[in-house]
Every structure is written in structure tokens, then in C-alpha cells.
N, C-alpha and C. Protein backbone atom coordinates (compact mmCIF):
# COMPACT_ATOMS: atom_id res chain seq x y z
N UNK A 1 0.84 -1.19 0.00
CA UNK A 1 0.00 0.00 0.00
C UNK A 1 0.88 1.25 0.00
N UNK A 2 0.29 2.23 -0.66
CA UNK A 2 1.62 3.52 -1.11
C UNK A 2 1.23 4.11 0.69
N UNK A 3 2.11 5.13 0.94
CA UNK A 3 1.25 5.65 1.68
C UNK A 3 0.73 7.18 1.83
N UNK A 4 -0.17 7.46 2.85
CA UNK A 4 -0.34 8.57 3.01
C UNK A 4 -0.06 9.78 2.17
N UNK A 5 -1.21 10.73 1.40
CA UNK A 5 -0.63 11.82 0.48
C UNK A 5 -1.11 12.95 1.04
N UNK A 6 -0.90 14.43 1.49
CA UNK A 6 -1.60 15.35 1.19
C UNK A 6 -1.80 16.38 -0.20
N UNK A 7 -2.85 16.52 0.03
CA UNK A 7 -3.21 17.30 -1.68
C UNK A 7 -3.27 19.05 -1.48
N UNK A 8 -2.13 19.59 -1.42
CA UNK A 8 -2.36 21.04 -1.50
C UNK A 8 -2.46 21.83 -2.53
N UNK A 9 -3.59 22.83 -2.34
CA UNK A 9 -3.99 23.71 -3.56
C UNK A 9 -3.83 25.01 -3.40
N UNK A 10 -3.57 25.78 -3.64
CA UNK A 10 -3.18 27.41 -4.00
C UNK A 10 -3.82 27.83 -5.15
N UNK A 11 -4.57 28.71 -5.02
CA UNK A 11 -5.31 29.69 -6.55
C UNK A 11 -5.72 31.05 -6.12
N UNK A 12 -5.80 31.61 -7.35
CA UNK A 12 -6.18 32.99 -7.59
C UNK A 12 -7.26 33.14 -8.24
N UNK A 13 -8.58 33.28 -7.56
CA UNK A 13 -10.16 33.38 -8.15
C UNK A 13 -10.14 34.51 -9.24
N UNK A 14 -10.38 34.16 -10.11
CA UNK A 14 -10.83 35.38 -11.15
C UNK A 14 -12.20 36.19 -10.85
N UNK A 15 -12.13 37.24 -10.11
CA UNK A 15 -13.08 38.05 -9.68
C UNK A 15 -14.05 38.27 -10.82
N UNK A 16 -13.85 38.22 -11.94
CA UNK A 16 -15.24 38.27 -12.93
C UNK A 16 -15.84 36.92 -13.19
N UNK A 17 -15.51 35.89 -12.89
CA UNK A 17 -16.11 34.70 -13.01
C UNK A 17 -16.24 33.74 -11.30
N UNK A 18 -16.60 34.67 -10.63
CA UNK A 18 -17.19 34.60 -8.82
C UNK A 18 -18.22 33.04 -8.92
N UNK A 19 -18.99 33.28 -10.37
CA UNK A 19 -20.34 32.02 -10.48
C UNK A 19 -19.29 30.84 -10.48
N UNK A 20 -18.45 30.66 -11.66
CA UNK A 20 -17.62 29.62 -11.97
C UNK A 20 -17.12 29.10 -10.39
N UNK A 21 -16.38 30.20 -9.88
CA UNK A 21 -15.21 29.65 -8.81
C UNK A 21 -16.38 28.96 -7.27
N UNK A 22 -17.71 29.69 -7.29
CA UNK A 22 -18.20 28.75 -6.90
C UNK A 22 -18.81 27.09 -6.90
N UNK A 23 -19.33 27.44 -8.25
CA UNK A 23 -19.34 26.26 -8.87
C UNK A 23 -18.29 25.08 -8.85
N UNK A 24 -17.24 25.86 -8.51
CA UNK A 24 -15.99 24.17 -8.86
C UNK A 24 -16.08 24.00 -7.45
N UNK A 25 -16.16 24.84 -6.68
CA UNK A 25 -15.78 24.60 -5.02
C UNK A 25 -16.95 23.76 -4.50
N UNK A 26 -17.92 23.98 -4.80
CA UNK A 26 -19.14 23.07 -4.68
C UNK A 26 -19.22 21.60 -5.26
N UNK A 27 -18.53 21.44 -6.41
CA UNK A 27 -18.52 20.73 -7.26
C UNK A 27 -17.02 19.68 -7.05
N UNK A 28 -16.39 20.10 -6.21
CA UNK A 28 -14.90 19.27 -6.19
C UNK A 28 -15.18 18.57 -5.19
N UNK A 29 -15.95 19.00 -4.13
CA UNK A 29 -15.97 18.15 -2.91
C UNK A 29 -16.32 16.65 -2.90
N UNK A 30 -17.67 16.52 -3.47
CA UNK A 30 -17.45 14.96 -4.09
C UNK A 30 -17.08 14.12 -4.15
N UNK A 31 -16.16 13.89 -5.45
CA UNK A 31 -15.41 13.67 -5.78
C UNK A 31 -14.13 13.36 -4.90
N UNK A 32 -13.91 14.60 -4.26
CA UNK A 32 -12.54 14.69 -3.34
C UNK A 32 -13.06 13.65 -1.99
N UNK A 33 -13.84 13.31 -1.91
CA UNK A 33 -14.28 12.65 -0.60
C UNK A 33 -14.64 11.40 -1.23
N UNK A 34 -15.08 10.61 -2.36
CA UNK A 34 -15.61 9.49 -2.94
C UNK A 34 -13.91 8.88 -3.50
N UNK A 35 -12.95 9.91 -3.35
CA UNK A 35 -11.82 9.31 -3.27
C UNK A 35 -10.55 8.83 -2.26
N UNK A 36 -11.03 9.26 -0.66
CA UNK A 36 -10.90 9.00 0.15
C UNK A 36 -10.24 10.25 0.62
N UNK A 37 -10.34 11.55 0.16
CA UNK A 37 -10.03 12.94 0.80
C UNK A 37 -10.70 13.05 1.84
N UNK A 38 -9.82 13.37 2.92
CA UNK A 38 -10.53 14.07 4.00
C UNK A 38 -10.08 15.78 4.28
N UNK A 39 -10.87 16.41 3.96
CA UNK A 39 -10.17 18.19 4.14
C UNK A 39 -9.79 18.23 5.24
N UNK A 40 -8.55 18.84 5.12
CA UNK A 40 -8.19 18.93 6.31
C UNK A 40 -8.10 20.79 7.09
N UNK A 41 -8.36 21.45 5.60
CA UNK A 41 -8.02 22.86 6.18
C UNK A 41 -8.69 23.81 4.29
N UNK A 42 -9.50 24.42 4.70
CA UNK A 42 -9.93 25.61 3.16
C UNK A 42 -9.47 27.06 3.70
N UNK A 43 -8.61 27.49 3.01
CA UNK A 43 -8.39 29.12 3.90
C UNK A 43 -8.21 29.94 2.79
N UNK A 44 -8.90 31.00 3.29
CA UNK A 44 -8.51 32.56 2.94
C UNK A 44 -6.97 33.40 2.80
N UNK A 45 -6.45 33.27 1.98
CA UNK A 45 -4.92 33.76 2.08
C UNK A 45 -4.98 35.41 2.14
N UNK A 46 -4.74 36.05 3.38
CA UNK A 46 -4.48 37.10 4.11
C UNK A 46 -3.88 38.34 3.12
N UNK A 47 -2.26 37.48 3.43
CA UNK A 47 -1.11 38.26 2.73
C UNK A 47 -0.28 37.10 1.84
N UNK A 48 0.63 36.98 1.04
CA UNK A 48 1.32 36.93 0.46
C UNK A 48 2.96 37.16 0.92
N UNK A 49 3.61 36.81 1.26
CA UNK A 49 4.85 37.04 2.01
C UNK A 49 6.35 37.25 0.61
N UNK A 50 6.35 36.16 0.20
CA UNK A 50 6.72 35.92 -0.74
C UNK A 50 6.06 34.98 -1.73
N UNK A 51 6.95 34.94 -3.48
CA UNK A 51 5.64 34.58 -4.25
C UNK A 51 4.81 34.98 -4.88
N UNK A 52 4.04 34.16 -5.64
CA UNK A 52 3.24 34.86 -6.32
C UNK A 52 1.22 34.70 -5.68
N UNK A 53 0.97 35.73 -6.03
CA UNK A 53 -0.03 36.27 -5.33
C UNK A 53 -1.43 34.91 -5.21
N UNK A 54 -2.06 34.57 -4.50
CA UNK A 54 -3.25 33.64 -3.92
C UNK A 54 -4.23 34.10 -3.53
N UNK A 55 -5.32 33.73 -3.26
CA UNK A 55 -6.36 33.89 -2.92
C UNK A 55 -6.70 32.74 -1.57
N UNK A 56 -6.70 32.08 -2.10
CA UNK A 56 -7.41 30.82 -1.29
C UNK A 56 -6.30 29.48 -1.66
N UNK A 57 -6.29 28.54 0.03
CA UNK A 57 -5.28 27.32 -0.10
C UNK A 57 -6.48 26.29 -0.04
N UNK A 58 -6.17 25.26 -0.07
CA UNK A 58 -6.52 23.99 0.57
C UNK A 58 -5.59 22.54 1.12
N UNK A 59 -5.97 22.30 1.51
CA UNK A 59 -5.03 21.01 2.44
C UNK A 59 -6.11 19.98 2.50
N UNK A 60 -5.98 18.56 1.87
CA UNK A 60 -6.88 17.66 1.85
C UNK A 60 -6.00 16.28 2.25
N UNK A 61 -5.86 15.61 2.85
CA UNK A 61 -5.35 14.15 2.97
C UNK A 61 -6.09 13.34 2.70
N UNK A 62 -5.14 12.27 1.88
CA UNK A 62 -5.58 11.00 1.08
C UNK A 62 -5.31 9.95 1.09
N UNK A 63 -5.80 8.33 1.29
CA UNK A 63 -5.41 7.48 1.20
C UNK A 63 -3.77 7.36 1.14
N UNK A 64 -3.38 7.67 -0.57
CA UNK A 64 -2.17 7.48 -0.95
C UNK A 64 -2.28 8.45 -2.14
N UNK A 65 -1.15 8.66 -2.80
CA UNK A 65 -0.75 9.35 -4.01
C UNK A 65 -1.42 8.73 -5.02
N UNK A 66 -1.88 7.23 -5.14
CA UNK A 66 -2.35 7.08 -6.16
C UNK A 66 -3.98 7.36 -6.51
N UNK A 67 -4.37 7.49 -5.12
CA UNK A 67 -5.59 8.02 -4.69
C UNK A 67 -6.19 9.65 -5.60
N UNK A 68 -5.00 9.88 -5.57
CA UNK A 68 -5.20 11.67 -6.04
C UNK A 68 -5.09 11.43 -7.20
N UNK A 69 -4.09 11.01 -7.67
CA UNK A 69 -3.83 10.45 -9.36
C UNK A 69 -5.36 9.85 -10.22
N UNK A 70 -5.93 9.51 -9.16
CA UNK A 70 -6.98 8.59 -10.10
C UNK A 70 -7.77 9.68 -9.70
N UNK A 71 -8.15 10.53 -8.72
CA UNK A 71 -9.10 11.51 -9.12
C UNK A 71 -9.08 12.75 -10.29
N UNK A 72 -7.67 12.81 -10.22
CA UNK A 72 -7.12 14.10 -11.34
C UNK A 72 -7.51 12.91 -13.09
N UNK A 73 -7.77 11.97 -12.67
CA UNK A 73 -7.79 11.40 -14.18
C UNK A 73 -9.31 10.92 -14.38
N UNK A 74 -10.27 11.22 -13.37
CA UNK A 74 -11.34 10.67 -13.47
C UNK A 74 -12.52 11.46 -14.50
N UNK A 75 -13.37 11.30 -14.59
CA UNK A 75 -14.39 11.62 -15.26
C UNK A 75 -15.39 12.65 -15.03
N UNK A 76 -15.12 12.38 -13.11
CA UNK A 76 -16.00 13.86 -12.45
C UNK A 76 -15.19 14.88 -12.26
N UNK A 77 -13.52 14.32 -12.08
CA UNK A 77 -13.13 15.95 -12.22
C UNK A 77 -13.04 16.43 -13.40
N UNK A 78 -13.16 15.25 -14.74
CA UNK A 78 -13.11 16.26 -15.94
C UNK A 78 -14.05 17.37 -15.95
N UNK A 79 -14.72 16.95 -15.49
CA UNK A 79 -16.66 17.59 -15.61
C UNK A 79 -16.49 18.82 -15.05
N UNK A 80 -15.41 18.86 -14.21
CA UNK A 80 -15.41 20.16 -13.58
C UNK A 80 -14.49 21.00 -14.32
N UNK A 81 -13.53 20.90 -15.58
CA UNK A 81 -12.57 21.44 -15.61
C UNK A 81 -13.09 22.73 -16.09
N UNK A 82 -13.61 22.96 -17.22
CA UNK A 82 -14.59 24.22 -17.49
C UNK A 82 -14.72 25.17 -16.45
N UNK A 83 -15.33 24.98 -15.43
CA UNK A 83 -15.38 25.74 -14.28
C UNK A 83 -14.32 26.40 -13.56
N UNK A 84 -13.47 25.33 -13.49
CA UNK A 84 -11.99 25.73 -12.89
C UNK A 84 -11.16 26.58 -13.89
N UNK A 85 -11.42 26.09 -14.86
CA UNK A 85 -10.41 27.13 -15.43
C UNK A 85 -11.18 28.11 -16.01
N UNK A 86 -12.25 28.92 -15.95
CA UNK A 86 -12.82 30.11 -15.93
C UNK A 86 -12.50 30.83 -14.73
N UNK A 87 -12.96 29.92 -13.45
CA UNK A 87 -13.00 30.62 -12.55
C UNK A 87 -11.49 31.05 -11.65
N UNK A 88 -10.61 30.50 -12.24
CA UNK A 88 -9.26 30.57 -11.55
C UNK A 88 -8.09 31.66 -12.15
N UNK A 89 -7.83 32.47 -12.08
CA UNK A 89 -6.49 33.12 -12.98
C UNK A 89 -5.09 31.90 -12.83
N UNK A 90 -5.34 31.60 -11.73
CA UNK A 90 -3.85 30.83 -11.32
C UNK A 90 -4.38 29.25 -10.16
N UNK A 91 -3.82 28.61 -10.51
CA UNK A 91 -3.85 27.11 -9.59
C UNK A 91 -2.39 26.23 -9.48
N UNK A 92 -2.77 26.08 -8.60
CA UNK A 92 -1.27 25.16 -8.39
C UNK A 92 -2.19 23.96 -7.33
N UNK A 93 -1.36 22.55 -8.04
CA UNK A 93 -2.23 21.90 -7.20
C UNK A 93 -0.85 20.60 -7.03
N UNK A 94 -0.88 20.69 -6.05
CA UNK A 94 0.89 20.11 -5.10
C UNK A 94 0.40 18.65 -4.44
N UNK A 95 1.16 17.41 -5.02
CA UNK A 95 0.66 16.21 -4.24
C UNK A 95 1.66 16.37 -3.42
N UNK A 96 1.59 16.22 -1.80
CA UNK A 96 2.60 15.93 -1.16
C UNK A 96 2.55 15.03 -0.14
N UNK A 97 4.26 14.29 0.43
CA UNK A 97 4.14 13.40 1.28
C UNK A 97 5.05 13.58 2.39
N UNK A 98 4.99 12.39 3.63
CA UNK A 98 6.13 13.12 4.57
C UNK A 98 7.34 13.13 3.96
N UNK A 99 7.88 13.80 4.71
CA UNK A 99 9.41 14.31 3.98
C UNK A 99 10.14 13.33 5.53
């Protein structure tokens, strides 16, 4: 068994498409949980320290890495991609494990 992954996300909402960026956020959870995600943290990014500029993180833990892999290749997140990429200027989406 692989183990343990967390799934971190970083984006920048495109303020003219507010409908879209709800829509995926509504729409990812799903999915993210029918794949054994458990959220672990959705936040509001404050400031920016260094870097390039964010809006909003997420922190989700998963089964394993391959767990995330098969959701990024599945069929319901295709369904969402439209949405996401209207509603996002910028995404970064980081599989990570313990170090």
C-alpha cells in the first residue's frame, strides 16, 4: 500500500467569473471525498509574504498518491474542468508526502 498523500492547492479566483469559482468549489468536494479525501483545512490567504499572489489554499489528505492520481484522471473531475479554469487566474495543485 503507497502511503499517506496530502493534496495542497493554492489559486487565484478570477473576480469576474465569482459564479464559476463557486461552482468548482461546490462541485470538487465529491469527488474529493468518494476518493478518500478528508479536508483537512480551506483558507482565505491574508497576505502573500513571498511569491506569487493567492487567494485561497486547501489542504486535503488522502489514502495514498495514487488516490489523487486517479481523481485528477477521473471523469468527475473532468466535468469540472470548465469551471476551474474560468473561474481561476492561477492554480497550483501540489501532491505531497512526509518528507
Amino acid at each position: 500500500m503507497t502511503a499517506t498523500a496530502t493534496l495542497v492547492v493554492t489559486a487565484r479566483p478570477n473576480p469576474e467569473e465569482m459564479e464559476s469559482v463557486h461552482a468548482y468549489l461546490q462541485g470538487v468536494m465529491p469527488p474529493f471525498v468518494a476518493a478518500s479525501g478528508t479536508l483537512v483545512k480551506r483558507l482565505k490567504v491574508d497576505e502573500v509574504i513571498t511569491g506569487s499572489p493567492v487567494g485561497m489554499a486547501m489542504v486535503t489528505d488522502f489514502e495514498s498518491a495514487d488516490a489523487i492520481s486517479d481523481l485528477f484522471a477521473s471523469p468527475e473531475y473532468a466535468e469540472l474542468l470548465p469551471a476551474r479554469d474560468r473561474g481561476f487566474a492561477d492554480m497550483n495543485i501540489l501532491l505531497t508526502q512526509q518528507m
